[in-house]
C-alpha atoms as a PDB file:
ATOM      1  CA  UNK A   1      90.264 150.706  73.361  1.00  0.00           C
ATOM      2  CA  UNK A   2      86.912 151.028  75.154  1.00  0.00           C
ATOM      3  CA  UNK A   3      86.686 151.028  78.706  1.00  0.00           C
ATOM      4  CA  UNK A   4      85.698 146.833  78.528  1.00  0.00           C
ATOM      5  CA  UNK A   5      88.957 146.568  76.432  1.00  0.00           C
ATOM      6  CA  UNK A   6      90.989 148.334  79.097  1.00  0.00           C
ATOM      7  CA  UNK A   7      89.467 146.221  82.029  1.00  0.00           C
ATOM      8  CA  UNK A   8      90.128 143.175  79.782  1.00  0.00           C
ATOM      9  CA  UNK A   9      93.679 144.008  78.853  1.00  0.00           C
ATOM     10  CA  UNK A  10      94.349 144.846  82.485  1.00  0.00           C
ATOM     11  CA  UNK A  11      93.033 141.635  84.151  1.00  0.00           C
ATOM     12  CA  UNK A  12      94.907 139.717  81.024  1.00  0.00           C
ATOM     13  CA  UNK A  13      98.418 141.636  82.183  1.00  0.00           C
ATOM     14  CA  UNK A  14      97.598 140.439  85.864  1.00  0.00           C
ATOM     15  CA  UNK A  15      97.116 136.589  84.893  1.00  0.00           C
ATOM     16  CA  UNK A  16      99.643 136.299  82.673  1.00  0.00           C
ATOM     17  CA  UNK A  17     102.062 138.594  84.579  1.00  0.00           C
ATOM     18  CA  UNK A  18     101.992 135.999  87.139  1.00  0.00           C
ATOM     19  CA  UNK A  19     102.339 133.018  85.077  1.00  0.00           C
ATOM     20  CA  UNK A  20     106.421 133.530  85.214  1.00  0.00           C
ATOM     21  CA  UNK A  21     106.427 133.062  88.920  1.00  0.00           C
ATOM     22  CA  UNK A  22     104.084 130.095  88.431  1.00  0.00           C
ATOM     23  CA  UNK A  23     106.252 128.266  86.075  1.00  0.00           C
ATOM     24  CA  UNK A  24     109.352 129.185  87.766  1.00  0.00           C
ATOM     25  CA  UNK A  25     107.364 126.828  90.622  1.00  0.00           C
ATOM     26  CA  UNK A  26     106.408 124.596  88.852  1.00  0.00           C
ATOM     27  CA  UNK A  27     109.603 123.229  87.026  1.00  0.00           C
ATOM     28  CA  UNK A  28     111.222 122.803  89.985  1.00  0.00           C
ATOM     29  CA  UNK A  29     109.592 119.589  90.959  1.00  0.00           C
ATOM     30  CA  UNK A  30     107.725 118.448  86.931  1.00  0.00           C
ATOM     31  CA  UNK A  31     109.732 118.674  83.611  1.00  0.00           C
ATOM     32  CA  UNK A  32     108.135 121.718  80.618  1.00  0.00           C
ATOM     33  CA  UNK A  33     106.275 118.906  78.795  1.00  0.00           C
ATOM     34  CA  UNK A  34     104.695 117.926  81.672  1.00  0.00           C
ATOM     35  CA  UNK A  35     103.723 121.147  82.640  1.00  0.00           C
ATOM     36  CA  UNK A  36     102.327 122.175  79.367  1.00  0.00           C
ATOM     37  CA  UNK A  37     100.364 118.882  79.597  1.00  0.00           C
ATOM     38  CA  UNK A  38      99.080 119.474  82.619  1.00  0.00           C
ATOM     39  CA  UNK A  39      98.331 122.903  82.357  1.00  0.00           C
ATOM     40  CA  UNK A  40      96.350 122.745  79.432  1.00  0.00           C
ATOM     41  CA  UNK A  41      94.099 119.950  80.928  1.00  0.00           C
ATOM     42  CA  UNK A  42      93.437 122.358  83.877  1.00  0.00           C
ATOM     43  CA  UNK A  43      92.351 125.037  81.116  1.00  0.00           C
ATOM     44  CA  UNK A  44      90.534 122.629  78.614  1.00  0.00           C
ATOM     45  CA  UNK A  45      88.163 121.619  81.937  1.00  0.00           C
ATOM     46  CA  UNK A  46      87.556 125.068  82.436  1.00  0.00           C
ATOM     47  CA  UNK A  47      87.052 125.512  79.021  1.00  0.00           C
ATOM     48  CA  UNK A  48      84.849 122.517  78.555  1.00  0.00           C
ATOM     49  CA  UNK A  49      82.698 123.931  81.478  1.00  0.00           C
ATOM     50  CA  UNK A  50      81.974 127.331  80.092  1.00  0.00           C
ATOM     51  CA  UNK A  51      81.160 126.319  76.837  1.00  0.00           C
ATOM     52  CA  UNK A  52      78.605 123.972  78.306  1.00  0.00           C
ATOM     53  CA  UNK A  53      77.121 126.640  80.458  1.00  0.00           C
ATOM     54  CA  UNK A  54      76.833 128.497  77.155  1.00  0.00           C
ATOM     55  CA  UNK A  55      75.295 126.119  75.041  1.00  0.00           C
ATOM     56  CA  UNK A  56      78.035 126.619  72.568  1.00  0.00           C
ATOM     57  CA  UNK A  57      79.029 124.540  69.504  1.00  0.00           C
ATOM     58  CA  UNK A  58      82.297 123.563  67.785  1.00  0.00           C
ATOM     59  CA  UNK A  59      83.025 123.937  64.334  1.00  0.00           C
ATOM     60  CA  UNK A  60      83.722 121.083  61.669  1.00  0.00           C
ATOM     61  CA  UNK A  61      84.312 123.038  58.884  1.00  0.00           C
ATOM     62  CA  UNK A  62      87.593 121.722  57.577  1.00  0.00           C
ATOM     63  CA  UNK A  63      88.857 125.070  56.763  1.00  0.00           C
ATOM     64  CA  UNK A  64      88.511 126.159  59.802  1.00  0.00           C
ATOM     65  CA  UNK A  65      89.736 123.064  62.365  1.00  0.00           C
ATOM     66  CA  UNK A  66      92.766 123.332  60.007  1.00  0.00           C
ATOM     67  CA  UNK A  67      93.489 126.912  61.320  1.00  0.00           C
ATOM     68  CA  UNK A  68      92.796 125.971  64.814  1.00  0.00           C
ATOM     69  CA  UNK A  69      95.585 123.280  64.261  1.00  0.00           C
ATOM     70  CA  UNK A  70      98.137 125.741  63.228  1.00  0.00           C
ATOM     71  CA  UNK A  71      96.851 127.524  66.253  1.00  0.00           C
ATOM     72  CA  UNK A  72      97.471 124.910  68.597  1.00  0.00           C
ATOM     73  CA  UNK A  73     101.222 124.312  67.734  1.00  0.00           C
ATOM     74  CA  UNK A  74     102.282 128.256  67.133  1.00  0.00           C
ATOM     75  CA  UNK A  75     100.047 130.311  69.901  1.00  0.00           C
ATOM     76  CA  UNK A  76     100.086 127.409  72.444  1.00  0.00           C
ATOM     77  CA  UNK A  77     101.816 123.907  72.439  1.00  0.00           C
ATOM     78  CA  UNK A  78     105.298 125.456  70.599  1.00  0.00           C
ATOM     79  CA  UNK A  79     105.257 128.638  73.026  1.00  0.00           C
ATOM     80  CA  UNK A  80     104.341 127.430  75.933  1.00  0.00           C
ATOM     81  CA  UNK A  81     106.782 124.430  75.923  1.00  0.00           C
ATOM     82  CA  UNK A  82     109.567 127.245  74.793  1.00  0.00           C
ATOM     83  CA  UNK A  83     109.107 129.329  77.521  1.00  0.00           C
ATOM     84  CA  UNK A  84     109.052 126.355  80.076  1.00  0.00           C
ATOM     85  CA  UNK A  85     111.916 125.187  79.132  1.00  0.00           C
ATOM     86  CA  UNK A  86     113.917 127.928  78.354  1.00  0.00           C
ATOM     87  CA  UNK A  87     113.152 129.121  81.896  1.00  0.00           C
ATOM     88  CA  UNK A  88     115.321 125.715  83.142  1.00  0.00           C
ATOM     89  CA  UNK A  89     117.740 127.928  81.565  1.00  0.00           C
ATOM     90  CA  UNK A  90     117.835 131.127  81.808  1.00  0.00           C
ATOM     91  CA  UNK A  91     116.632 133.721  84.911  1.00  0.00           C
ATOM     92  CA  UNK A  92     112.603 134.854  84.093  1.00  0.00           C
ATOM     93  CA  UNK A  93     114.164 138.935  84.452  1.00  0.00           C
ATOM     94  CA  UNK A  94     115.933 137.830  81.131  1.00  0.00           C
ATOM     95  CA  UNK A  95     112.895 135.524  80.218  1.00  0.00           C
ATOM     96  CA  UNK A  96     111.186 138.751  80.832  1.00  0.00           C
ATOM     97  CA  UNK A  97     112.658 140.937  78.499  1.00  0.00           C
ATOM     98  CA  UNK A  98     112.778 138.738  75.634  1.00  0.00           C
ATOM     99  CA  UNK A  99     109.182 137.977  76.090  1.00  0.00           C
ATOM    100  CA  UNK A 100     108.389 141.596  75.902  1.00  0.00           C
ATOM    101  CA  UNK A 101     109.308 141.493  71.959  1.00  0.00           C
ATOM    102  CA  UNK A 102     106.445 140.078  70.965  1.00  0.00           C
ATOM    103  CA  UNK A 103     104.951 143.497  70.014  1.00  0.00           C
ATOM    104  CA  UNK A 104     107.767 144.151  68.452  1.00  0.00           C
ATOM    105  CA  UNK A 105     107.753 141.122  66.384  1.00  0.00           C
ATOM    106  CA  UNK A 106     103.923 141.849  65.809  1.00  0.00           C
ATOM    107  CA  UNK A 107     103.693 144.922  64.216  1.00  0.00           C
ATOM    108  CA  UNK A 108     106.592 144.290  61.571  1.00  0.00           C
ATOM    109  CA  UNK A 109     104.430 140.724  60.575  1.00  0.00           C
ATOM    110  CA  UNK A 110     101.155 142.818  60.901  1.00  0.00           C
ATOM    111  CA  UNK A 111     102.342 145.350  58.595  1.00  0.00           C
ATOM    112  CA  UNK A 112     102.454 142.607  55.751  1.00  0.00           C
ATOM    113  CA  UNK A 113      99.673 140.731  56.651  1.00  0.00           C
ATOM    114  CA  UNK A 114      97.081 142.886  57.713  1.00  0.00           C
ATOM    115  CA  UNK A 115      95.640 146.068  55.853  1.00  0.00           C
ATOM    116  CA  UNK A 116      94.263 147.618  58.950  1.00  0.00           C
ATOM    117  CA  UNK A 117      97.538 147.396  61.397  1.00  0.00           C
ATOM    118  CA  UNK A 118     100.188 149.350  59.688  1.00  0.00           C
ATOM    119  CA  UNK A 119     103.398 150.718  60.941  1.00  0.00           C
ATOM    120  CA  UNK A 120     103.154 154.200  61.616  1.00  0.00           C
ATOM    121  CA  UNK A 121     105.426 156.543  63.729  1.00  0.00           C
ATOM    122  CA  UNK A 122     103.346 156.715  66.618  1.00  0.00           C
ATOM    123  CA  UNK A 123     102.951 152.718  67.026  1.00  0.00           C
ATOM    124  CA  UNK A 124     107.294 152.658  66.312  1.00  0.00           C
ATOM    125  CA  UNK A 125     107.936 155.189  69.199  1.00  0.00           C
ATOM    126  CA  UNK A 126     105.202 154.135  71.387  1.00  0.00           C
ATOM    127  CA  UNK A 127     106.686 150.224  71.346  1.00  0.00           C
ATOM    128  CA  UNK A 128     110.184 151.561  71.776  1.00  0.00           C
ATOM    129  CA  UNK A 129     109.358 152.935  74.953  1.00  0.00           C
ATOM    130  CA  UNK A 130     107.464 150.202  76.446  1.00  0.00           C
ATOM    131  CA  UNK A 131     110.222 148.165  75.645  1.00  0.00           C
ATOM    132  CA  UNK A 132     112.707 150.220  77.089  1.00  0.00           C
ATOM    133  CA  UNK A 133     110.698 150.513  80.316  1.00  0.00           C
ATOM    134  CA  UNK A 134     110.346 146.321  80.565  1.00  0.00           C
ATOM    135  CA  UNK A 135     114.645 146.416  80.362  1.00  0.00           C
ATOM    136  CA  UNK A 136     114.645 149.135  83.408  1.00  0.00           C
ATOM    137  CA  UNK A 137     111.899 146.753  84.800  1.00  0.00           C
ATOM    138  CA  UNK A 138     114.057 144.005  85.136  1.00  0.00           C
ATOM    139  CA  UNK A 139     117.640 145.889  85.317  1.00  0.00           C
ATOM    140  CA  UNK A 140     118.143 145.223  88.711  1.00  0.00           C
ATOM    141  CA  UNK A 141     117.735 141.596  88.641  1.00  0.00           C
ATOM    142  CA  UNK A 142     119.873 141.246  85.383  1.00  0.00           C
ATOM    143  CA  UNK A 143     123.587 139.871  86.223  1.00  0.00           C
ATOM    144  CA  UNK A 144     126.377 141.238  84.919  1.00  0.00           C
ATOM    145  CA  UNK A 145     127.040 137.695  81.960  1.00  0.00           C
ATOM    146  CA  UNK A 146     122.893 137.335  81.963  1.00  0.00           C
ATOM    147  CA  UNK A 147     123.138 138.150  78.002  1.00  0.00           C
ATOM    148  CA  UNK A 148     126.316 135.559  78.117  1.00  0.00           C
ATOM    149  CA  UNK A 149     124.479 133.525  79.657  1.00  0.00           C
ATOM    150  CA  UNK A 150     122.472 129.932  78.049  1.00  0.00           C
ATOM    151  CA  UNK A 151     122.184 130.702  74.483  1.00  0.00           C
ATOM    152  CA  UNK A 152     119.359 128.155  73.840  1.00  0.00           C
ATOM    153  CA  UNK A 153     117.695 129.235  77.053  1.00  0.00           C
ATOM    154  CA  UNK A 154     117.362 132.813  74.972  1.00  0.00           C
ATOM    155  CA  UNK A 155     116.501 131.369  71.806  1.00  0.00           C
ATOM    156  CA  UNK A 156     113.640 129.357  73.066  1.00  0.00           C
ATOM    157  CA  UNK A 157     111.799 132.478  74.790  1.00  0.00           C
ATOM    158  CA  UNK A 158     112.760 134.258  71.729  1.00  0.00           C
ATOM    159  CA  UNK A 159     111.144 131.702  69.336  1.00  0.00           C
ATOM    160  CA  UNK A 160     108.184 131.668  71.583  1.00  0.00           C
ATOM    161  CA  UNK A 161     108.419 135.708  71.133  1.00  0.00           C
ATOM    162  CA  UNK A 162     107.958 135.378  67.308  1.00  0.00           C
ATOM    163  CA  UNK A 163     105.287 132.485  67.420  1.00  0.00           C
ATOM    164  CA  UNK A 164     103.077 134.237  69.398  1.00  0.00           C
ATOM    165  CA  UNK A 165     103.659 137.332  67.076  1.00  0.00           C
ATOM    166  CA  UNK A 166     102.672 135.126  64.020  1.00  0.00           C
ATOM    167  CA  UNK A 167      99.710 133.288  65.804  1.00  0.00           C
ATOM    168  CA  UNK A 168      98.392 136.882  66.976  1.00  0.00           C
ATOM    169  CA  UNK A 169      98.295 138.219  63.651  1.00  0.00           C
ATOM    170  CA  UNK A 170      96.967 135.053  61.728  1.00  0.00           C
ATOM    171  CA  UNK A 171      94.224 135.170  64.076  1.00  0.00           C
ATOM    172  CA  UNK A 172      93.489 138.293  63.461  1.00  0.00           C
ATOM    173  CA  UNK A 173      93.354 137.615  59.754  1.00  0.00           C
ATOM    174  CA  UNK A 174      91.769 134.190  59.695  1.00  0.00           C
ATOM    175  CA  UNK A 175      89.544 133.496  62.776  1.00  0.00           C
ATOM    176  CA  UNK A 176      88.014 137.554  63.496  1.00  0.00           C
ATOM    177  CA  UNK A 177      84.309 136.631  62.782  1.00  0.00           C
ATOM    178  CA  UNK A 178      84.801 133.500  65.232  1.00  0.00           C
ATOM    179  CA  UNK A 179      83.917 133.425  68.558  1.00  0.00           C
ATOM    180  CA  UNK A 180      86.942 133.844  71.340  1.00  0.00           C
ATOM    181  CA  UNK A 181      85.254 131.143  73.456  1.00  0.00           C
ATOM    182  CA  UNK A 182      85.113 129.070  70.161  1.00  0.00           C
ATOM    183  CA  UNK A 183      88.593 130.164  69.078  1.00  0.00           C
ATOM    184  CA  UNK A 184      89.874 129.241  73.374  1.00  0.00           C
ATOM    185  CA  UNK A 185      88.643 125.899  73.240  1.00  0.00           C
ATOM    186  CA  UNK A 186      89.458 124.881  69.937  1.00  0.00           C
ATOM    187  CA  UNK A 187      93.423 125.976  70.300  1.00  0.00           C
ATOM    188  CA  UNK A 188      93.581 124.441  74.093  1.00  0.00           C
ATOM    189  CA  UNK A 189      92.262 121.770  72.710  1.00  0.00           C
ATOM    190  CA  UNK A 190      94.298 120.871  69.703  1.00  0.00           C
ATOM    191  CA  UNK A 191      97.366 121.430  71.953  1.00  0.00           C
ATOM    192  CA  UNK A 192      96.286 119.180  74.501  1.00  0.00           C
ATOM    193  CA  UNK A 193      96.049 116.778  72.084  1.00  0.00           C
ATOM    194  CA  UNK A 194      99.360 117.327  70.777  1.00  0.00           C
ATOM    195  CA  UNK A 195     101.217 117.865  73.759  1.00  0.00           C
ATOM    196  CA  UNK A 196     100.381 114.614  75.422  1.00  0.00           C
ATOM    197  CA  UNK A 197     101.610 111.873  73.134  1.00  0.00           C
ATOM    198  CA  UNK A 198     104.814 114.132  72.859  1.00  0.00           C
ATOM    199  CA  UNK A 199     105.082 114.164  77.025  1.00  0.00           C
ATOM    200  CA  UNK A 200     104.600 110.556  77.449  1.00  0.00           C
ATOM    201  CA  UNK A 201     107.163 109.691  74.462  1.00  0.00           C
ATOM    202  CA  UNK A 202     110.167 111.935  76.327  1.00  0.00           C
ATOM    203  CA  UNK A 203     109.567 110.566  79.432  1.00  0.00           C
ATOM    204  CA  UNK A 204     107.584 108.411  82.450  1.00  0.00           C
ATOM    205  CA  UNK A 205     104.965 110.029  83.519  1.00  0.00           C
ATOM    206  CA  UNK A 206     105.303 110.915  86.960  1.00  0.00           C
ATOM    207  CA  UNK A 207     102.965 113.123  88.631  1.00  0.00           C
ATOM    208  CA  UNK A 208     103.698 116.156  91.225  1.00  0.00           C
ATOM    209  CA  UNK A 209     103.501 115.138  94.900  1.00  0.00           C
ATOM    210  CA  UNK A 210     103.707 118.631  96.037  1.00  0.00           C
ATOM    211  CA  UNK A 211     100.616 120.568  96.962  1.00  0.00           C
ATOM    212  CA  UNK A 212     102.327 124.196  95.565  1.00  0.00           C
ATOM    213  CA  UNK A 213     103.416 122.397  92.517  1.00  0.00           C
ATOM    214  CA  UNK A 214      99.513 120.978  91.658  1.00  0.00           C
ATOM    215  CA  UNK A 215      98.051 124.993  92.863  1.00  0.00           C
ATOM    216  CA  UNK A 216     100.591 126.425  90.224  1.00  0.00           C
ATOM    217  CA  UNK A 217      99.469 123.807  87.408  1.00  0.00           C
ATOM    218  CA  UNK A 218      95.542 124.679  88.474  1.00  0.00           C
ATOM    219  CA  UNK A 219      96.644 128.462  88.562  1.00  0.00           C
ATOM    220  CA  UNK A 220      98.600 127.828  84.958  1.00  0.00           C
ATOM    221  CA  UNK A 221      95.486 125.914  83.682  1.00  0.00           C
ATOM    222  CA  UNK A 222      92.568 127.068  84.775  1.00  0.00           C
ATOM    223  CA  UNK A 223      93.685 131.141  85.055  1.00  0.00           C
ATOM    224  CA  UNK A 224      96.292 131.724  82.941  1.00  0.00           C
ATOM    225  CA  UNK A 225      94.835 129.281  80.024  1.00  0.00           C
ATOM    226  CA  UNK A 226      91.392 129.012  80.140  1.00  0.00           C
ATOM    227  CA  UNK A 227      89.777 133.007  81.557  1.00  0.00           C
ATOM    228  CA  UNK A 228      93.118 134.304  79.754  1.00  0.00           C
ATOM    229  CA  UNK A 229      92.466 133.152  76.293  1.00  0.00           C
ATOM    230  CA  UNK A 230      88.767 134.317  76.952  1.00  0.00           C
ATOM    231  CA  UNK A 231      90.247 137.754  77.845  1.00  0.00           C
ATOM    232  CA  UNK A 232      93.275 137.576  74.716  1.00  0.00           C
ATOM    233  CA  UNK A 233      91.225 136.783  71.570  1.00  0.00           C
ATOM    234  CA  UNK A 234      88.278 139.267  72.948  1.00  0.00           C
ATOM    235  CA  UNK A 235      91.137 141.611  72.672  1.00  0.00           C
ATOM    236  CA  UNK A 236      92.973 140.550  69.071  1.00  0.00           C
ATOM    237  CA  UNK A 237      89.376 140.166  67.898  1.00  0.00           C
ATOM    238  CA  UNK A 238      87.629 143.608  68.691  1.00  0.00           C
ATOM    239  CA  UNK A 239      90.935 145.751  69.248  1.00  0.00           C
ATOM    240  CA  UNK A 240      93.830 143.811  67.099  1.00  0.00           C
ATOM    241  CA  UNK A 241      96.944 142.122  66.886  1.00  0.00           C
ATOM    242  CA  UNK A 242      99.459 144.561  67.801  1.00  0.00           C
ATOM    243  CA  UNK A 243      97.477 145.953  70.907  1.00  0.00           C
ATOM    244  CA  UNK A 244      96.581 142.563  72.430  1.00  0.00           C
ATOM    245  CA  UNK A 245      99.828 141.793  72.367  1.00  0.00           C
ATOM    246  CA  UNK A 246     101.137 144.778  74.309  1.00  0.00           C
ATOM    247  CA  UNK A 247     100.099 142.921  77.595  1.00  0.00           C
ATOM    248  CA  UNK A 248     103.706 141.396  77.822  1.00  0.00           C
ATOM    249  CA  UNK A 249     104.841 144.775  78.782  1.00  0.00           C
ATOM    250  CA  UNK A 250     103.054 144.716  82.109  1.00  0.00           C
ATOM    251  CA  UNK A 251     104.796 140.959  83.037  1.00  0.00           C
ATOM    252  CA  UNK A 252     107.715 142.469  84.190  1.00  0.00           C
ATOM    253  CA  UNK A 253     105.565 144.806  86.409  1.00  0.00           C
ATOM    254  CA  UNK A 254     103.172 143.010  87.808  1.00  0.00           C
ATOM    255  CA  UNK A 255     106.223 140.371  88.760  1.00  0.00           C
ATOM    256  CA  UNK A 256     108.258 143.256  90.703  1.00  0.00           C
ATOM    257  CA  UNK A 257     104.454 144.642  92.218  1.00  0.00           C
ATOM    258  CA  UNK A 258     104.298 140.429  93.455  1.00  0.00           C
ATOM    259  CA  UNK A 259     107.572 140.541  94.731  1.00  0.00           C
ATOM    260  CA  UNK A 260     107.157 143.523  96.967  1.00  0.00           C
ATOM    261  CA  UNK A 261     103.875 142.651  98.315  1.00  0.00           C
ATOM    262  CA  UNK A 262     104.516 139.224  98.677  1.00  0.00           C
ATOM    263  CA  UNK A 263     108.237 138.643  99.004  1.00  0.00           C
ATOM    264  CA  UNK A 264     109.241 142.306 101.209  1.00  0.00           C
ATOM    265  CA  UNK A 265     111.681 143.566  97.840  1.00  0.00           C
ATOM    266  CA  UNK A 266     112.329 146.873  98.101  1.00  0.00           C
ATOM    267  CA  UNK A 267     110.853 149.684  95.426  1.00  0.00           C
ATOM    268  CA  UNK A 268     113.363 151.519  93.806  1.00  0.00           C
ATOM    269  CA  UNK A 269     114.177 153.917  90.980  1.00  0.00           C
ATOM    270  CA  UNK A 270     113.281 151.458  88.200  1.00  0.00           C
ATOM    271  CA  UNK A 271     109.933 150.547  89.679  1.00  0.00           C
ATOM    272  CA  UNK A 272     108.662 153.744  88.911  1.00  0.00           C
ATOM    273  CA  UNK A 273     110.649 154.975  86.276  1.00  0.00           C
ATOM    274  CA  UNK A 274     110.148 151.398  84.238  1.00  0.00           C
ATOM    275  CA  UNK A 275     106.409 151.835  85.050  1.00  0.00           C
ATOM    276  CA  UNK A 276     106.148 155.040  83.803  1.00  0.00           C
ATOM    277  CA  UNK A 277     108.081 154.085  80.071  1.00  0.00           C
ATOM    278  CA  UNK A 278     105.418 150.958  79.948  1.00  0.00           C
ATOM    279  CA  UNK A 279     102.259 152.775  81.046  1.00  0.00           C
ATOM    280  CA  UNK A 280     103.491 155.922  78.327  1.00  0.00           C
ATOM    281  CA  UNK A 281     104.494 153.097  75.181  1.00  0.00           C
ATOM    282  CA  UNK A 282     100.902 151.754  75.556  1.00  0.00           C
ATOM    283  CA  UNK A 283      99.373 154.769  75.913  1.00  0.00           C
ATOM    284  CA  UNK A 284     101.181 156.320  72.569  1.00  0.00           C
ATOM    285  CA  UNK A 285     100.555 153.049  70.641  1.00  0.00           C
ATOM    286  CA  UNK A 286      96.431 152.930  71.769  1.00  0.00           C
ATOM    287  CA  UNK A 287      96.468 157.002  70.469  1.00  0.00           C
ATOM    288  CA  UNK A 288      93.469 157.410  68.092  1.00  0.00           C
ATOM    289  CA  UNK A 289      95.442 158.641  64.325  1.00  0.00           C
ATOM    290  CA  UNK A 290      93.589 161.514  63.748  1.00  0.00           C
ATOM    291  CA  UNK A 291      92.714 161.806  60.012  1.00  0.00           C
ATOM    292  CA  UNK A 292      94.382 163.916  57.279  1.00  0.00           C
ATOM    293  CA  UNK A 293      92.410 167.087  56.328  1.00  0.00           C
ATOM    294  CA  UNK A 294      93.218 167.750  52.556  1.00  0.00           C
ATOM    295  CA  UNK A 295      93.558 171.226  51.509  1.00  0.00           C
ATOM    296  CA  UNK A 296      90.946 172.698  49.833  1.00  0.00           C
ATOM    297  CA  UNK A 297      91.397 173.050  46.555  1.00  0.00           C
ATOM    298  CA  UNK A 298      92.261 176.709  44.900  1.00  0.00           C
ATOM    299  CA  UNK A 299      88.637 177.353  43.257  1.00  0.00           C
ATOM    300  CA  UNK A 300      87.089 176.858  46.570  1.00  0.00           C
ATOM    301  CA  UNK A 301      89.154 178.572  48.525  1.00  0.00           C
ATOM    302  CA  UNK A 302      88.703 181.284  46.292  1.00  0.00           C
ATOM    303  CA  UNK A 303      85.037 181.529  47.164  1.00  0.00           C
ATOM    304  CA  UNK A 304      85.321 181.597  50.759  1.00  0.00           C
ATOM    305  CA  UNK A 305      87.566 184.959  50.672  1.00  0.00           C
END
């Protein structure tokens, strides 16, 4: 990547890094659906706002809104709701971890779907170590029955792993020459649409009274789901599936980096030694393949001697 991708993929880490904390907040006081719902009116406003500024148009080709619908219910509505829940469930250092599969999950669906994002060595190792540096991440805060722990809690973050996987790459195949401002809006917006006839069929609606609760929803909303999808299909589109997706190695980091300037936690071994697995797995995965020289054939070589 370019030094616009890195700045991108950077501030992308730092939004969505925090999201965890947010929802953790959030759920205490409004249920998941709720919380989708109301995050992704906070990030279709935003949305709504910037494409007016731009002058921009939506789409009606049917082709296309169809792809925006699968969109909407694997990269946003079916995730998002996952994650909430399962975080009712389960601690976010586990939610953490399983969350950080998602370039895992990429590259083996990339490899069959896409003829320019192939596994190679490089991209195997490099993702194994990132991986292994989210797990020392989050080590300290793991109990000792956290993999015993809610089964279903794990399953839904690990469902949510493999849809974004699937909605990165089908992006990447289907919506490229589209517009990440036209591809935000249109997937916040078919969500929203989904997610609130679901909310209000599960339940009363009954809206936060807490001021922290309605900054995390805005913070949800307008950061992590309106400037982040900006900042994620910029990335898929110009750089690819498999190394957009490599942000969820930095959650786990920028949550500890919150926690000890916010909260006073300590730094400790993992801190930097977890860092320095992440920072080395993207590094080796974003290496430029340098191409195969073929040897020259005998007659040539012949006439250089």
């Amino acid at each position: 990547m370019n030094l616009k991708g890195w700045t991108a993929f950077t501030a992308l880490g730092l939004i969505w890094g925090s999201s965890f904390l947010w929802i953790k907040i959030a759920v205490q006081e409004v249920s998941p659906y709720l919380l989708v719902s109301t995050r992704l009116a906070f990030g279709l406003l935003g949305l709504l706002v910037v494409m007016v500024a731009s002058r921009a148009s939506l789409p009606r080709q049917p082709g296309i809104l169809a792809a925006y619908l699968f969109m909407g219910v694997f990269n946003t509505a079916l995730p998002f709701t996952l994650i909430s829940w399962g975080e009712t469930r389960i601690d976010s250092a586990l939610a953490a971890i399983l969350d950080g599969s998602v370039p895992l999950f990429t590259i083996l669906i990339a490899h069959l779907w896409l003829h320019d994002e192939k596994i190679s060595l490089p991209r195997i190792v490099g993702l194994a170590v990132g991986f292994v540096g989210v797990v020392v991440l989050v080590s300290r805060d793991l109990g000792p029955g956290a993999l015993l722990g809610d089964v279903w809690g794990q399953a839904a973050v690990l469902l949510a792993s493999i849809c974004y996987a699937l909605s990165a790459t089908f992006a990447r195949r289907h919506l490229q020459a589209r517009r990440p401002l036209e591809q935000a809006i249109m997937i916040v917006l078919f969500a929203e649409t989904l997610m609130w006839p679901l909310t209000l069929s599960l339940e009363p609606l009954r809206l936060p009274r807490l001021p922290l609760t309605w900054i995390a929803l805005a913070w949800l909303g307008i950061l992590g789901s309106c400037l982040a999808y900006l900042l994620y299909f910029y990335l898929i589109r110009n750089f690819g599936a498999t190394r957009a997706t490599l942000v969820a190695y930095l959650f786990p980091l920028i949550g500890l980096l919150l926690g000890i300037v916010f909260l006073d936690e300590s730094a400790d071994w993992r801190l930097m030694v977890g860092s320095a697995l992440v920072l080395a797995g993207i590094v080796i995965v974003n290496q430029r393949q340098m191409p195969r020289v073929s040897p020259a054939p005998a007659s040539l070589a012949r006439r250089g001697e």
